[in-house]
N, C-alpha and C. Protein backbone atom coordinates (compact mmCIF):
# COMPACT_ATOMS: atom_id res chain seq x y z
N UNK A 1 13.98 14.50 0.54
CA UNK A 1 12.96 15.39 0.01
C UNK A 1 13.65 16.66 -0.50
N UNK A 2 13.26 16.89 -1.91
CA UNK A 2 13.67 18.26 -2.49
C UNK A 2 13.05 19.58 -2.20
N UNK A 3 13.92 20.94 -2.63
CA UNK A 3 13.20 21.75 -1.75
C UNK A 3 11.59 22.15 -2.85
N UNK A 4 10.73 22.76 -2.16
CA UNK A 4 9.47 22.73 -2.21
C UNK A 4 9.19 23.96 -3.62
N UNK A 5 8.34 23.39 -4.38
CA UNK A 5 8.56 24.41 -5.67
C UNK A 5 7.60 25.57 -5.63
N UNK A 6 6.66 26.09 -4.37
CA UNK A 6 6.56 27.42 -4.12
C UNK A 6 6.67 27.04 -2.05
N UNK A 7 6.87 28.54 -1.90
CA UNK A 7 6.93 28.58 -0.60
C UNK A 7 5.88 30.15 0.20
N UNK A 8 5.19 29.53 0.98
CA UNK A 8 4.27 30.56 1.64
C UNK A 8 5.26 31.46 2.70
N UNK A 9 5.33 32.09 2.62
CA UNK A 9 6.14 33.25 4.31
C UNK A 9 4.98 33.78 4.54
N UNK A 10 4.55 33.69 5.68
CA UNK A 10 3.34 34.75 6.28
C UNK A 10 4.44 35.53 6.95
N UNK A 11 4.33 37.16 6.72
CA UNK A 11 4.71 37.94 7.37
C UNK A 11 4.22 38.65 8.62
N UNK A 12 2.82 38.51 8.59
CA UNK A 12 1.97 38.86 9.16
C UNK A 12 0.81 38.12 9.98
N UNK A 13 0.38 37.97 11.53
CA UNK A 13 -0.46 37.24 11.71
C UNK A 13 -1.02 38.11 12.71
N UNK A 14 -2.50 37.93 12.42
CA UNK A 14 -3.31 39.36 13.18
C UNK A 14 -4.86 38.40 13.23
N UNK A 15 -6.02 39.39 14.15
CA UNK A 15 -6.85 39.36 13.84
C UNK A 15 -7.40 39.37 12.22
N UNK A 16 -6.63 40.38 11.69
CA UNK A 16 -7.34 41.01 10.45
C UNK A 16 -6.97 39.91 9.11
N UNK A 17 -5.97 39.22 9.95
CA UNK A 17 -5.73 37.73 8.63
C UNK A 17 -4.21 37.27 9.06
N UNK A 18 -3.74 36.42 7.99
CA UNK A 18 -2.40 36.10 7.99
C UNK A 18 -2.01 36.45 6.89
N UNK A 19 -1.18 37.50 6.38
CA UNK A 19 -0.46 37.96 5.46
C UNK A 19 0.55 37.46 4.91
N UNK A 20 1.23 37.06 3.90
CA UNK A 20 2.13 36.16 3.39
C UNK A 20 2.93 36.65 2.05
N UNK A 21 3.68 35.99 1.77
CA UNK A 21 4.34 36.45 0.21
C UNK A 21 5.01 34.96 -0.30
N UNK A 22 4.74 35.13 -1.70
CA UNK A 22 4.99 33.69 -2.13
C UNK A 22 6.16 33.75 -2.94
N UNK A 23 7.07 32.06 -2.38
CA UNK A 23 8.29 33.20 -3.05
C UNK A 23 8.75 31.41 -3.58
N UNK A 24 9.27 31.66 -5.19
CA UNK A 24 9.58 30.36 -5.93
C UNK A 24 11.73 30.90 -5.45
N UNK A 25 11.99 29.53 -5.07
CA UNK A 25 13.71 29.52 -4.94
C UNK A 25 14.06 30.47 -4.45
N UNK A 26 13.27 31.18 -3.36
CA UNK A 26 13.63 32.07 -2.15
C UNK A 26 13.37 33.25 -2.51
N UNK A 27 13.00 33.56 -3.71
CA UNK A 27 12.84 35.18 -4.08
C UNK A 27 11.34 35.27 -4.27
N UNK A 28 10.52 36.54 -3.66
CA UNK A 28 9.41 36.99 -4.28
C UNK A 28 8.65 37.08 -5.78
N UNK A 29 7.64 36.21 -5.42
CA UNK A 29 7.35 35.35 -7.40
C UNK A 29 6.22 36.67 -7.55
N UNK A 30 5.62 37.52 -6.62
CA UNK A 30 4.85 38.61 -7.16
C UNK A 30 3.56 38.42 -6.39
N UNK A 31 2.63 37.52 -6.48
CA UNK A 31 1.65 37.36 -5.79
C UNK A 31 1.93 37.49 -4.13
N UNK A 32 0.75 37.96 -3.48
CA UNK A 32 0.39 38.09 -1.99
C UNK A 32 -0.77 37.41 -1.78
N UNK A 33 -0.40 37.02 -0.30
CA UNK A 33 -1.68 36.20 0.26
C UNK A 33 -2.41 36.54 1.25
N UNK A 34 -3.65 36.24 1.83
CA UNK A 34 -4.00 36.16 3.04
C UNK A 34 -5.03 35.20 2.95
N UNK A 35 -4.83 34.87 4.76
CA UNK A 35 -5.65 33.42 5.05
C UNK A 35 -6.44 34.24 6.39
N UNK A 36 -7.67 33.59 6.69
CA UNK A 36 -8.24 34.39 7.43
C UNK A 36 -7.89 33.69 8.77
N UNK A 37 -7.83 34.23 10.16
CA UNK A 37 -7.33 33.61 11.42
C UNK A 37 -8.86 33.69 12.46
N UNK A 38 -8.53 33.02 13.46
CA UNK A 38 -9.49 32.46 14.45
C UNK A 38 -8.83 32.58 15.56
N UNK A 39 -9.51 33.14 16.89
CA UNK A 39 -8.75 32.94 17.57
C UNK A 39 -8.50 31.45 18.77
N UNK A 40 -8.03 31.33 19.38
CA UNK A 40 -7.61 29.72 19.93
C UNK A 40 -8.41 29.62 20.58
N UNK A 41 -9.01 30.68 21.83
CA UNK A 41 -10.36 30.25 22.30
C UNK A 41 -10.64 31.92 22.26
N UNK A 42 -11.86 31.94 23.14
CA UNK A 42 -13.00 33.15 23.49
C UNK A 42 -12.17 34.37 24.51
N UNK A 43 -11.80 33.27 25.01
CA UNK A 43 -10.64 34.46 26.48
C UNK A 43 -9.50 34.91 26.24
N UNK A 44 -9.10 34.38 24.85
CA UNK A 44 -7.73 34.73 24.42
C UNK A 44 -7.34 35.75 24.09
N UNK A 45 -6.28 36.44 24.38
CA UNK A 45 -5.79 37.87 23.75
C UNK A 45 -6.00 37.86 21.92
N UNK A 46 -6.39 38.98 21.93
CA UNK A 46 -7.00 39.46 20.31
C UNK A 46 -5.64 38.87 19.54
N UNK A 47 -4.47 38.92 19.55
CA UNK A 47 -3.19 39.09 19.06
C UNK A 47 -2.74 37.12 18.68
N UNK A 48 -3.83 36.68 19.93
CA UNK A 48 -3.41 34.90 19.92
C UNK A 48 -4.16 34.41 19.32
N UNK A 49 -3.55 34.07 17.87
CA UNK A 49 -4.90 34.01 16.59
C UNK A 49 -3.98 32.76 16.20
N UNK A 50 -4.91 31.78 15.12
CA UNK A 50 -4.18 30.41 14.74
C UNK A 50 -4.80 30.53 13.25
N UNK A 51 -4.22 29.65 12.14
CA UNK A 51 -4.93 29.87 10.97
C UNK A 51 -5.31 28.07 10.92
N UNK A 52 -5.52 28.02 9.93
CA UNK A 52 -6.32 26.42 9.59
C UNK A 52 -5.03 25.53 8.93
N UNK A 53 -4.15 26.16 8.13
CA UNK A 53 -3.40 25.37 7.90
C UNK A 53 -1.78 25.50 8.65
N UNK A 54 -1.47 25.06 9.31
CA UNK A 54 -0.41 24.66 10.30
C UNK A 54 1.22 25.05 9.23
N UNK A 55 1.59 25.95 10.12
CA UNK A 55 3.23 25.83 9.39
C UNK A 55 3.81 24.43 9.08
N UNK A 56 4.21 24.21 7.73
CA UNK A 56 4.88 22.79 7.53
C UNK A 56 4.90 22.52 5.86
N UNK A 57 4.89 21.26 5.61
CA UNK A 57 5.26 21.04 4.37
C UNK A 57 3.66 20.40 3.36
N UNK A 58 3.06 20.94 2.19
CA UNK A 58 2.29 20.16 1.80
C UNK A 58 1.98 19.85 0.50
N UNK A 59 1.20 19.17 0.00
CA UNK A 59 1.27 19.09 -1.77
C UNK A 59 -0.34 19.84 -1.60
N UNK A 60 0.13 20.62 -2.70
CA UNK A 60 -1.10 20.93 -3.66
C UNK A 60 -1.65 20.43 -4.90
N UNK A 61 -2.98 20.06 -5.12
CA UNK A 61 -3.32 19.03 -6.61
C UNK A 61 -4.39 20.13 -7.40
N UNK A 62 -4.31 20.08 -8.54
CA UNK A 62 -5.11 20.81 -9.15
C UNK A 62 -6.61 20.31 -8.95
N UNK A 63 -7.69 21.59 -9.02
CA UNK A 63 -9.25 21.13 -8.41
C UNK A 63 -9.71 22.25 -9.18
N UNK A 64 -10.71 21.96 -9.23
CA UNK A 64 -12.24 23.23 -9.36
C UNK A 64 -12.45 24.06 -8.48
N UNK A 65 -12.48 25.36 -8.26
CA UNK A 65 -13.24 26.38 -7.35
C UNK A 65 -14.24 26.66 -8.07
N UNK A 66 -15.64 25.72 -7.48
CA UNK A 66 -16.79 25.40 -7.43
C UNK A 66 -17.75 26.69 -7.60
N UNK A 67 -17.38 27.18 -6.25
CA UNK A 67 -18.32 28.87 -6.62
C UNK A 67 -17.65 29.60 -7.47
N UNK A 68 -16.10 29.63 -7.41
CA UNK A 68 -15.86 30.69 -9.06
C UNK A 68 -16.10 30.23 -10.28
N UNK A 69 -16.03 28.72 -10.32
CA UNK A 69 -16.14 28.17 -11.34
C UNK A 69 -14.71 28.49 -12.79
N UNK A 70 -13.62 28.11 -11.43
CA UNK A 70 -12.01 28.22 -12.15
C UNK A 70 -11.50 27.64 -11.26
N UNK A 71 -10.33 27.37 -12.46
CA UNK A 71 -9.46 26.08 -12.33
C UNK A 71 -8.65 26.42 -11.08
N UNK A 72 -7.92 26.00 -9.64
CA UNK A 72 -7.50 26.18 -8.66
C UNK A 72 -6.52 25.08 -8.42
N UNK A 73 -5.77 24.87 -6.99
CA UNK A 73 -5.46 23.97 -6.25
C UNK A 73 -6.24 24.03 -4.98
N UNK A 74 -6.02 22.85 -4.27
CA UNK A 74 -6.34 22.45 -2.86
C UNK A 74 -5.35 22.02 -2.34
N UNK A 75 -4.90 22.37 -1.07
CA UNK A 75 -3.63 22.01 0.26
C UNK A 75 -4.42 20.69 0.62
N UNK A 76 -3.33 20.19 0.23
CA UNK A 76 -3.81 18.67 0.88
C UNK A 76 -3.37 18.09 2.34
N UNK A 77 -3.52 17.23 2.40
CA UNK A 77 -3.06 16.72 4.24
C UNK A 77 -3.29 17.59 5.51
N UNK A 78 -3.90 18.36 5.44
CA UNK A 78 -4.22 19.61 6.18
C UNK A 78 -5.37 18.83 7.32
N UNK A 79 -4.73 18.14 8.76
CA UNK A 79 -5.91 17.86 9.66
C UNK A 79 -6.87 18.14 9.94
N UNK A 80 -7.70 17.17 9.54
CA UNK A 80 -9.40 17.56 10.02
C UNK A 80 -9.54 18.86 9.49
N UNK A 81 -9.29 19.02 7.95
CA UNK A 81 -9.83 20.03 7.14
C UNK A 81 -9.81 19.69 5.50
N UNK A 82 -11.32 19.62 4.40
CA UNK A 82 -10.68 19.44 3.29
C UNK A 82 -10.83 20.58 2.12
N UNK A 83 -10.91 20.49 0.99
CA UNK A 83 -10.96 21.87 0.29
C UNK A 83 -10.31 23.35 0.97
N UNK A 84 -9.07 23.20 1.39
CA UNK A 84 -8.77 24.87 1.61
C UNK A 84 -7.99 24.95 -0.11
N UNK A 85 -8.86 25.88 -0.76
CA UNK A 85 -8.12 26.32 -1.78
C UNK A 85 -7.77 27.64 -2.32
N UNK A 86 -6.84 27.81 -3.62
CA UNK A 86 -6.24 29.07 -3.54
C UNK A 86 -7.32 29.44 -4.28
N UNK A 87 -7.32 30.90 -3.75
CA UNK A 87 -8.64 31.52 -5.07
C UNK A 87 -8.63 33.20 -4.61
N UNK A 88 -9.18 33.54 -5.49
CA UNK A 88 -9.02 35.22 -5.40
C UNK A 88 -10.37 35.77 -4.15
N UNK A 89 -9.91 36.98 -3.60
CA UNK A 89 -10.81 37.11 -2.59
C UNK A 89 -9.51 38.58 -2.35
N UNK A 90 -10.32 39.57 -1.33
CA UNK A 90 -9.56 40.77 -0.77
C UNK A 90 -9.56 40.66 0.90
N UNK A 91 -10.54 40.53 1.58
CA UNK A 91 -9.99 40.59 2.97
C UNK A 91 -10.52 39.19 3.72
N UNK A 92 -10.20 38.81 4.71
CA UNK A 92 -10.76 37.54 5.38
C UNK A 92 -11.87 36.71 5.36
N UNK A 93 -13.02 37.82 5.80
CA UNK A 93 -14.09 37.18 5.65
C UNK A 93 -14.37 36.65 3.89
N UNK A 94 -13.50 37.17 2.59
CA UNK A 94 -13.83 36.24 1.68
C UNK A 94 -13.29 34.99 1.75
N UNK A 95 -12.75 34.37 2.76
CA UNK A 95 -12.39 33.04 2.81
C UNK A 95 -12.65 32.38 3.66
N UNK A 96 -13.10 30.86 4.16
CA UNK A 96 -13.20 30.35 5.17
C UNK A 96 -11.92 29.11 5.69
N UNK A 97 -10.80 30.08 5.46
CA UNK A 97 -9.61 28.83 5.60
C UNK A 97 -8.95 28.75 4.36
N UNK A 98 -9.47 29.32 3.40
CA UNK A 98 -8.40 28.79 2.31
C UNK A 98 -7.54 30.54 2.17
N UNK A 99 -6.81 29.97 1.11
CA UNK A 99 -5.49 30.87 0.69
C UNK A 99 -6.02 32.12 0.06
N UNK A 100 -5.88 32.94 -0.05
CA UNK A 100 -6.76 34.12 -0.96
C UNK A 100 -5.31 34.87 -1.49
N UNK A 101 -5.38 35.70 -2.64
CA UNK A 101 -4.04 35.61 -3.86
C UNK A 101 -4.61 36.70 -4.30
N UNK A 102 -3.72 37.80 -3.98
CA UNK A 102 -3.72 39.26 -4.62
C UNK A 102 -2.37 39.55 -5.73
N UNK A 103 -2.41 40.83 -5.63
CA UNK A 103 -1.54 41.65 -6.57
C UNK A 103 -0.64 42.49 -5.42
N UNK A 104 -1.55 42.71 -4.18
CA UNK A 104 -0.62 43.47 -3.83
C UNK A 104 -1.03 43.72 -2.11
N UNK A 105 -0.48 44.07 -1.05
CA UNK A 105 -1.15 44.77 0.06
C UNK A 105 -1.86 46.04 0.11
N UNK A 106 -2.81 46.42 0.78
CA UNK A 106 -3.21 47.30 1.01
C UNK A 106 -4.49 47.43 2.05
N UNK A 107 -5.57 48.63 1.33
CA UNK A 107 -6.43 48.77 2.38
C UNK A 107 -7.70 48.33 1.82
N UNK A 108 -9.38 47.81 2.37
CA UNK A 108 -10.37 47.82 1.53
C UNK A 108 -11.10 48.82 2.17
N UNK A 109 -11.67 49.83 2.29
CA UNK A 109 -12.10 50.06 3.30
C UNK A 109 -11.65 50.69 4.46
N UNK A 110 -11.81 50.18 5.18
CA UNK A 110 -10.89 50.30 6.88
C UNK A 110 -10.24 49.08 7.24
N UNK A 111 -10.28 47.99 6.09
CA UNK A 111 -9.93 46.76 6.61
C UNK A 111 -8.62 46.56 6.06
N UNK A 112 -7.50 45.82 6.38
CA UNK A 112 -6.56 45.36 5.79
C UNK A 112 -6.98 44.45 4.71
N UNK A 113 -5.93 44.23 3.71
CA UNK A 113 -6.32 43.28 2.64
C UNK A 113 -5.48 43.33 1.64
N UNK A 114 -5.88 42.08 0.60
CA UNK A 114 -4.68 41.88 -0.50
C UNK A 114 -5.98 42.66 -1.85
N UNK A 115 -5.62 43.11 -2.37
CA UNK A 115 -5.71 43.96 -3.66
C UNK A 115 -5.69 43.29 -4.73
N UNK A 116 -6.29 43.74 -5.86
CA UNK A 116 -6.41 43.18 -7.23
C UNK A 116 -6.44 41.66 -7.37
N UNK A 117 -7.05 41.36 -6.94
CA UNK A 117 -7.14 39.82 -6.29
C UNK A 117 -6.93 38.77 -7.70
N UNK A 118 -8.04 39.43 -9.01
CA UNK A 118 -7.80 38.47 -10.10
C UNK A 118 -6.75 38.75 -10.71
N UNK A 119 -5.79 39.89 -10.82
CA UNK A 119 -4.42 39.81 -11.24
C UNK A 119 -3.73 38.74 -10.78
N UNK A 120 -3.22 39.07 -9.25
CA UNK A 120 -2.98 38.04 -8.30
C UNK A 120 -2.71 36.90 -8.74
N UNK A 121 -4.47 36.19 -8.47
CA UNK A 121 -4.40 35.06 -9.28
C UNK A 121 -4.16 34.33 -10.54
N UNK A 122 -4.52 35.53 -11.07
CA UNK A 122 -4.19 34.58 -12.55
C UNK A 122 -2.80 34.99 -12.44
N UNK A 123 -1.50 35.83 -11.92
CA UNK A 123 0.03 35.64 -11.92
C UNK A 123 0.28 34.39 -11.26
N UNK A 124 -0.20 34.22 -9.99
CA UNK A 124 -0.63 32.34 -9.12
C UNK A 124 -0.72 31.40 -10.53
N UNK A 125 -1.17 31.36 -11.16
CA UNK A 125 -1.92 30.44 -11.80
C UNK A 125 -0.67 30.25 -13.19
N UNK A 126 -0.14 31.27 -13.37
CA UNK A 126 1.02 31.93 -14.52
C UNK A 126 1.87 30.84 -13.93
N UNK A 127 2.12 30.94 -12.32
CA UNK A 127 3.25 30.35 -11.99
C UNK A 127 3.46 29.08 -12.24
N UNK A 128 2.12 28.35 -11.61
CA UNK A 128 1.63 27.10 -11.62
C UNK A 128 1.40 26.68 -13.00
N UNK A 129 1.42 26.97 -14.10
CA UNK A 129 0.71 26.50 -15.08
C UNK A 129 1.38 25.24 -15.83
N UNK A 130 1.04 24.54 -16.32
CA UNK A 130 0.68 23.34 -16.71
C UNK A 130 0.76 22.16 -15.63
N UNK A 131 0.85 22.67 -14.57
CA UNK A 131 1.09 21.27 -13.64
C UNK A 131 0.06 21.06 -12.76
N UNK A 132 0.52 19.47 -12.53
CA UNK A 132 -1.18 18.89 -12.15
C UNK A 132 -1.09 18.85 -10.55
N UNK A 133 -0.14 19.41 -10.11
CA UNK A 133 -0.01 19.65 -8.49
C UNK A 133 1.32 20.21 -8.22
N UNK A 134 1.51 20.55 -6.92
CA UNK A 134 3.27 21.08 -6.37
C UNK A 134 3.25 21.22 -4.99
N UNK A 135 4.69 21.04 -4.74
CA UNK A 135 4.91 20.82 -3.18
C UNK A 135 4.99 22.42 -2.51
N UNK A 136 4.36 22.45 -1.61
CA UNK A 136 4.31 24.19 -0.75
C UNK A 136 5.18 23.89 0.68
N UNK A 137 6.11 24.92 0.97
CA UNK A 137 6.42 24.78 2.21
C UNK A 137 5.46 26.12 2.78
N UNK A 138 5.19 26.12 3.84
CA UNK A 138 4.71 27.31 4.52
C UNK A 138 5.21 27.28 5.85
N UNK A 139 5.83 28.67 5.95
CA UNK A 139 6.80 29.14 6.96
C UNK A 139 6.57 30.68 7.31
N UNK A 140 7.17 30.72 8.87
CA UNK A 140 6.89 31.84 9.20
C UNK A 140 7.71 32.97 8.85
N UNK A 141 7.90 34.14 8.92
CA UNK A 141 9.11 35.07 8.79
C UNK A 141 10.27 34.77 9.35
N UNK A 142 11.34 34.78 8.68
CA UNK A 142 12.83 34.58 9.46
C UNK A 142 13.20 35.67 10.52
């Protein structure tokens, strides 16, 4: 297996999301992410949070984002979960599991969050463009 033609780094894993940077052949391609987190159970320390899609290797295929009504991908093979897709959004609660694709970190509010979300994406989409899917590794910080 060849290496993976974008790669997720979450830098960050909190209540307030999982923070990430997407980086093509090891360098930062410009876009930022966040995925929203859950915690493992009810009694758990605030800090022991899990996201939906599992560190590891996966293909993405090109799809519809239905409520934006634009062109996207979906993480495929993702257990007992379908449609997590990339799409523009600023802090957690705009996502239920899927990838959300800014311009940049920052604040919304009082909340943490990724910024300029449709720049973001459409640079996401710059990257991706003409292809009908691609392999993602997603990994934690070194």
């Amino acid at each position: 297996m060849g290496p993976p033609d974008l790669e997720l780094v979450r830098v960050a894993v909190s209540p307030d999301g999982a923070f990430g940077v997407i980086l093509i052949d090891g360098i930062p391609a410009g876009p930022v992410s966040l995925e929203r987190t859950y915690p493992l159970a009810e009694s758990a320390p605030r800090a022991d949070q899990y996201v939906k899609i599992p560190l590891g290797r996966y293909r993405c295929r090109r799809t519809i984002y239905q409520r934006g009504g634009y062109d996207t991908f979906e993480v495929t093979g993702v257990l007992g979960h379908s449609r997590l897709l990339w799409h523009a959004g600023n802090v957690e609660g705009d996502s239920e599991g899927c990838i959300l694709v800014g311009q940049r970190f920052g604040w919304f509010g009082s909340r943490p969050a990724v910024l300029d979300s449709r720049l973001g994406f459409a640079e996401f989409m710059r990257l991706t463009h003409g292809r009908s899917g691609f392999d993602l590794l997603i990994r934690g910080a070194a």
